[in-house]
N, C-alpha and C. Protein backbone atom coordinates (compact mmCIF):
# COMPACT_ATOMS: atom_id res chain seq x y z
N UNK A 1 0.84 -1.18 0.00
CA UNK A 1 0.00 0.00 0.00
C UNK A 1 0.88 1.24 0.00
N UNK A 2 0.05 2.48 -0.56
CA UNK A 2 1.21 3.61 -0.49
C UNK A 2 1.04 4.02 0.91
N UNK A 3 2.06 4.72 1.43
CA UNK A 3 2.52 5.36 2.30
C UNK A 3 3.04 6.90 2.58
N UNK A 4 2.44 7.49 2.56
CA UNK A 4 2.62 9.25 2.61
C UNK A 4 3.91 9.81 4.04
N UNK A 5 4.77 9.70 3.63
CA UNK A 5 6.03 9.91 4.73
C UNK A 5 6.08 11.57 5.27
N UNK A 6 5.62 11.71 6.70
CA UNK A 6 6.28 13.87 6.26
C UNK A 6 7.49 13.64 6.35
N UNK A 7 7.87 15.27 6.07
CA UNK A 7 9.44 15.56 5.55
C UNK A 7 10.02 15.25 6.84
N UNK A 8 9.84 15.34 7.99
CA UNK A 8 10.69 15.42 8.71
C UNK A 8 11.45 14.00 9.10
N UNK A 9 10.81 13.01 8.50
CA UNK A 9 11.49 11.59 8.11
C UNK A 9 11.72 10.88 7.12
N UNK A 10 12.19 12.11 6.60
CA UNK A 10 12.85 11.57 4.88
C UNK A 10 14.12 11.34 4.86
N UNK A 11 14.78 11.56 5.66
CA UNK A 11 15.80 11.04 6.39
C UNK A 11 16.20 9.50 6.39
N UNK A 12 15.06 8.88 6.44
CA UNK A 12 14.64 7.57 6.24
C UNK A 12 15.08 7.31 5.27
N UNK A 13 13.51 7.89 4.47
CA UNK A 13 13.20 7.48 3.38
C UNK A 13 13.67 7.91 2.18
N UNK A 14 14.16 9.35 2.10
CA UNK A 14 14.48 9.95 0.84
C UNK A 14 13.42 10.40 -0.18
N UNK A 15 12.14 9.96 0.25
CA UNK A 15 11.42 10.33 -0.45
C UNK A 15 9.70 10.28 0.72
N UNK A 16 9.05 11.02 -0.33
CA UNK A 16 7.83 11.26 0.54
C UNK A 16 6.51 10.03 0.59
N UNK A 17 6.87 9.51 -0.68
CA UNK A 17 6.10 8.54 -1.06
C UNK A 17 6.36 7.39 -0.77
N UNK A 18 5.99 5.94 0.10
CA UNK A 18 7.10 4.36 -0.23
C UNK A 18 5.47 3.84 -0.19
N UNK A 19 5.77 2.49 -0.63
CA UNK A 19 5.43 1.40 -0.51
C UNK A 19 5.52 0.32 0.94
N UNK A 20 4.56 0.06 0.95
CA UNK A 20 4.95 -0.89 2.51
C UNK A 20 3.50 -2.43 2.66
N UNK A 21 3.84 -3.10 3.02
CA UNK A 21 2.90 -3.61 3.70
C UNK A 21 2.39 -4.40 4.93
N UNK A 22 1.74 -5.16 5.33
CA UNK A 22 0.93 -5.46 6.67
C UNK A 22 -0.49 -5.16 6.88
N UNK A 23 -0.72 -6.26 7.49
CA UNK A 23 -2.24 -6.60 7.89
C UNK A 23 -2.57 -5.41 8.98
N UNK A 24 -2.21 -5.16 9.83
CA UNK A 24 -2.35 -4.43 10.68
C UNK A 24 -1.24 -3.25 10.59
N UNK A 25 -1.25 -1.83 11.10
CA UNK A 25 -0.40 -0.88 11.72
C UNK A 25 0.66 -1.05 12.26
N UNK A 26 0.51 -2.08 12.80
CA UNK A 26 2.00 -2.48 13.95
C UNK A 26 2.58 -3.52 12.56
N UNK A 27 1.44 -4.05 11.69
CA UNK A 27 2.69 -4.59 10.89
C UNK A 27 3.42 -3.68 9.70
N UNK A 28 2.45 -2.47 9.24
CA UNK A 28 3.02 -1.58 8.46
C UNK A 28 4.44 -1.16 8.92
N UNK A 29 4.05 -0.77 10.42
CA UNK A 29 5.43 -0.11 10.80
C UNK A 29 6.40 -1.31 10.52
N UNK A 30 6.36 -2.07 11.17
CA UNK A 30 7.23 -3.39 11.40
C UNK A 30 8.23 -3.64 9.79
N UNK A 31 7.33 -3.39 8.53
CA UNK A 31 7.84 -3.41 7.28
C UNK A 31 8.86 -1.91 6.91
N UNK A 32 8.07 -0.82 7.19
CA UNK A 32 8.67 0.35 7.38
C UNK A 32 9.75 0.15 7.33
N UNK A 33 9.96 -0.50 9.03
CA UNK A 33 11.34 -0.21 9.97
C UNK A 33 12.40 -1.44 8.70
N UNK A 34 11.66 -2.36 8.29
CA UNK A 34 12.55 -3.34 7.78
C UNK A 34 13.37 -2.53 6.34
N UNK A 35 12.38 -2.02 5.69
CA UNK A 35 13.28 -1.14 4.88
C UNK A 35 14.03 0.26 5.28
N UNK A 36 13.38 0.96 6.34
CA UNK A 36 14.28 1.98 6.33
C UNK A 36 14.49 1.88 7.96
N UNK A 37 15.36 1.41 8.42
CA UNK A 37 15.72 0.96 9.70
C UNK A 37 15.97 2.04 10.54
N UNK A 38 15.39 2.09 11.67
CA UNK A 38 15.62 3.43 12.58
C UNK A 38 14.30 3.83 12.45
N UNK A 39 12.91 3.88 11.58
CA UNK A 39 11.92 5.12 11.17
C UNK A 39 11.13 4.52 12.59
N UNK A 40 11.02 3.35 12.82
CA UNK A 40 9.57 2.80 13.58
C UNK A 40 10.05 3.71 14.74
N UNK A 41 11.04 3.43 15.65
CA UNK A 41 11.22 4.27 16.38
C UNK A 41 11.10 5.32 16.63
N UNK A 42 10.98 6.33 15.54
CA UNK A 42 10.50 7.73 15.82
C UNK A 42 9.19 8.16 15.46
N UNK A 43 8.51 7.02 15.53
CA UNK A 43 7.06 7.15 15.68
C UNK A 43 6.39 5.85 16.52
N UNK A 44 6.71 5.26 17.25
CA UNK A 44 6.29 4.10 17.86
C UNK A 44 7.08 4.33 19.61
N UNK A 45 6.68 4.32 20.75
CA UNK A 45 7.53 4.38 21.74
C UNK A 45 8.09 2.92 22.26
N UNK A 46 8.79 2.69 23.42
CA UNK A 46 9.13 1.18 24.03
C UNK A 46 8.16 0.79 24.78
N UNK A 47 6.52 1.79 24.97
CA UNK A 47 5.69 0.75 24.79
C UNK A 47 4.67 0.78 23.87
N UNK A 48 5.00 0.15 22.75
CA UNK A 48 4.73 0.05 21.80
C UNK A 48 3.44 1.16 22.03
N UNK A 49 3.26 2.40 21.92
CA UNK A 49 2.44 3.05 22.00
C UNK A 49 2.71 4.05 20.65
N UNK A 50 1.74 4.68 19.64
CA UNK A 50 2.38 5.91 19.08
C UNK A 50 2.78 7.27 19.71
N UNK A 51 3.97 7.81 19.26
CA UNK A 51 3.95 8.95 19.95
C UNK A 51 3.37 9.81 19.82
N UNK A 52 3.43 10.72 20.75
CA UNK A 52 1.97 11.93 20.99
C UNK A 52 2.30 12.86 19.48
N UNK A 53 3.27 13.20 19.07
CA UNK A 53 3.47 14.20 18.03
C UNK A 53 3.76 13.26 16.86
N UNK A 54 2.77 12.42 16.55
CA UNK A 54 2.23 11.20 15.36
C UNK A 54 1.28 10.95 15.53
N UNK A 55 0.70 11.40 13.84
CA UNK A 55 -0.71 11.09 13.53
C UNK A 55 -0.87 10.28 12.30
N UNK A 56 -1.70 8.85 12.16
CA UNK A 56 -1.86 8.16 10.98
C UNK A 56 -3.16 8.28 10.77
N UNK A 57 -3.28 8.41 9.38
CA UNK A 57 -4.65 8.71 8.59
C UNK A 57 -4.59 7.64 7.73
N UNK A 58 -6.38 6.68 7.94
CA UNK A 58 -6.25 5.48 7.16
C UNK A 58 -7.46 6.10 5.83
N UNK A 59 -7.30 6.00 4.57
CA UNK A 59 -7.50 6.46 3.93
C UNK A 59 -8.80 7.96 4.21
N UNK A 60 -7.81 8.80 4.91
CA UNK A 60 -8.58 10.23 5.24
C UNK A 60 -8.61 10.25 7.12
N UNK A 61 -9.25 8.97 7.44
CA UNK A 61 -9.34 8.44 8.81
C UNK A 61 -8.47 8.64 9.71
N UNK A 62 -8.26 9.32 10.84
CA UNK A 62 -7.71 9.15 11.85
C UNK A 62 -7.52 7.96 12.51
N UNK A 63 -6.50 7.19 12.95
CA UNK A 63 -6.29 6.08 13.74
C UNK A 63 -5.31 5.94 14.89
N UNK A 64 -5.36 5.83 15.98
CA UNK A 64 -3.79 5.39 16.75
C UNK A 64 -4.06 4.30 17.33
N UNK A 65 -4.88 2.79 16.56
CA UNK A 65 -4.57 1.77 17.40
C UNK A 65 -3.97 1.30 16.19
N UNK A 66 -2.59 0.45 16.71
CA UNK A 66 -2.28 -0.39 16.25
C UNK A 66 -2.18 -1.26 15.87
N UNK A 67 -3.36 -2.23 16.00
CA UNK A 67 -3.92 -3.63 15.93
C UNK A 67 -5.02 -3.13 14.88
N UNK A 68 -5.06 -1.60 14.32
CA UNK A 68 -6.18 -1.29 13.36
C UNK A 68 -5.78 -2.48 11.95
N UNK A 69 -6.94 -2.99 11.42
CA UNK A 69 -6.83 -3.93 10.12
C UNK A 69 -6.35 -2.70 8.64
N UNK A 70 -5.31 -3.36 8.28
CA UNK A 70 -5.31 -2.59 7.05
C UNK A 70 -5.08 -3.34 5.56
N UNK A 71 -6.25 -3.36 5.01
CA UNK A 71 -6.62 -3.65 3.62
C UNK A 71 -5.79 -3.19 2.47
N UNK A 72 -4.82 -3.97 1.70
CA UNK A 72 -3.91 -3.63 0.74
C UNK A 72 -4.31 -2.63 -0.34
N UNK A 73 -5.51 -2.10 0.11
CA UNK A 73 -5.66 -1.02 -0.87
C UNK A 73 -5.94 0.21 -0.31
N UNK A 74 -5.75 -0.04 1.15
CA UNK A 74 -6.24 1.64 1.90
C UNK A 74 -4.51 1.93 1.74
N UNK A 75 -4.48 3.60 1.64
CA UNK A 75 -3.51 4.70 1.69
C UNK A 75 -3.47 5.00 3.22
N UNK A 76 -2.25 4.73 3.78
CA UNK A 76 -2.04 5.47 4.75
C UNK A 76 -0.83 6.87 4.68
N UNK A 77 -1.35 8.23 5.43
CA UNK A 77 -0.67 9.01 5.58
C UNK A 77 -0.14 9.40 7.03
N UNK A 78 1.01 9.33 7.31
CA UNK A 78 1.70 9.91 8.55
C UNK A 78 2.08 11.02 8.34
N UNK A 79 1.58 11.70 9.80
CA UNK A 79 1.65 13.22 9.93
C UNK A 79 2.55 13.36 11.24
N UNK A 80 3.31 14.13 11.57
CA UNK A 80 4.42 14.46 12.45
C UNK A 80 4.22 15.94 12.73
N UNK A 81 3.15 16.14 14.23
CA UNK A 81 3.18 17.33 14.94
C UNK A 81 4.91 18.39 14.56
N UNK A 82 4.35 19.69 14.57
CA UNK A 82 5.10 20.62 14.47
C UNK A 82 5.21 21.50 15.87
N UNK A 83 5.90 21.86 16.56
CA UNK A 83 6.07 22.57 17.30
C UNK A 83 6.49 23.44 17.38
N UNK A 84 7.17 24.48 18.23
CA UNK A 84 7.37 26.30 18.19
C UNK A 84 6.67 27.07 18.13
N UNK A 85 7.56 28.11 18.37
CA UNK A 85 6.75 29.62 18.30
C UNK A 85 6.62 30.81 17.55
C-alpha cells in the first residue's frame, strides 16, 4: 500500500512517497522499519504506543490503534506534529 512519509522523516526514506505492507499498523510499521531501519522508532515508543506528536490517517481516517486492520488497498498518511513559536 502507499505510504505518505512527512518531511521530517525523509531522512529515512528519501522520499515522501514508499510502498509498505501489513495486515495491521503495527505490521506496516514493522515493514517500514525493515526497509528503512531506525523510522519505527521515531514514531512508535518502548511501549509500543504511538507517539503523541504522530498522527496516521487510514484512507482520510484518523487512527492510533495499532492492531487497526489494514486492507492492501487503503492509503495510509503519517503526519508528524510541528512545534514552536
Amino acid at each position: 500500500m502507499q505510504v505518505l512519509i512527512p518531511s521530517a522523516l525523509h531522512s529515512y526514506t528519501r522520499r515522501s512517497l514508499v510502498q509498505a505492507r501489513g495486515a495491521t499498523l503495527a505490521e506496516l510499521f514493522a515493514d517500514l522499519d525493515r526497509q528503512f531501519p531506525g523510522i519505527c522508532f521515531r514514531m512508535v515508543d518502548e511501549q509500543q504506543q504511538m507517539r503523541s506528536h504522530i498522527r496516521v490517517f487510514v484512507n482520510g481516517a484518523s487512527i492510533r490503534d495499532l492492531t487497526q486492520p489494514l486492507p492492501e488497498t487503503d492509503q495510509v498518511s503519517i503526519v508528524q506534529a510541528l512545534s514552536g513559536g
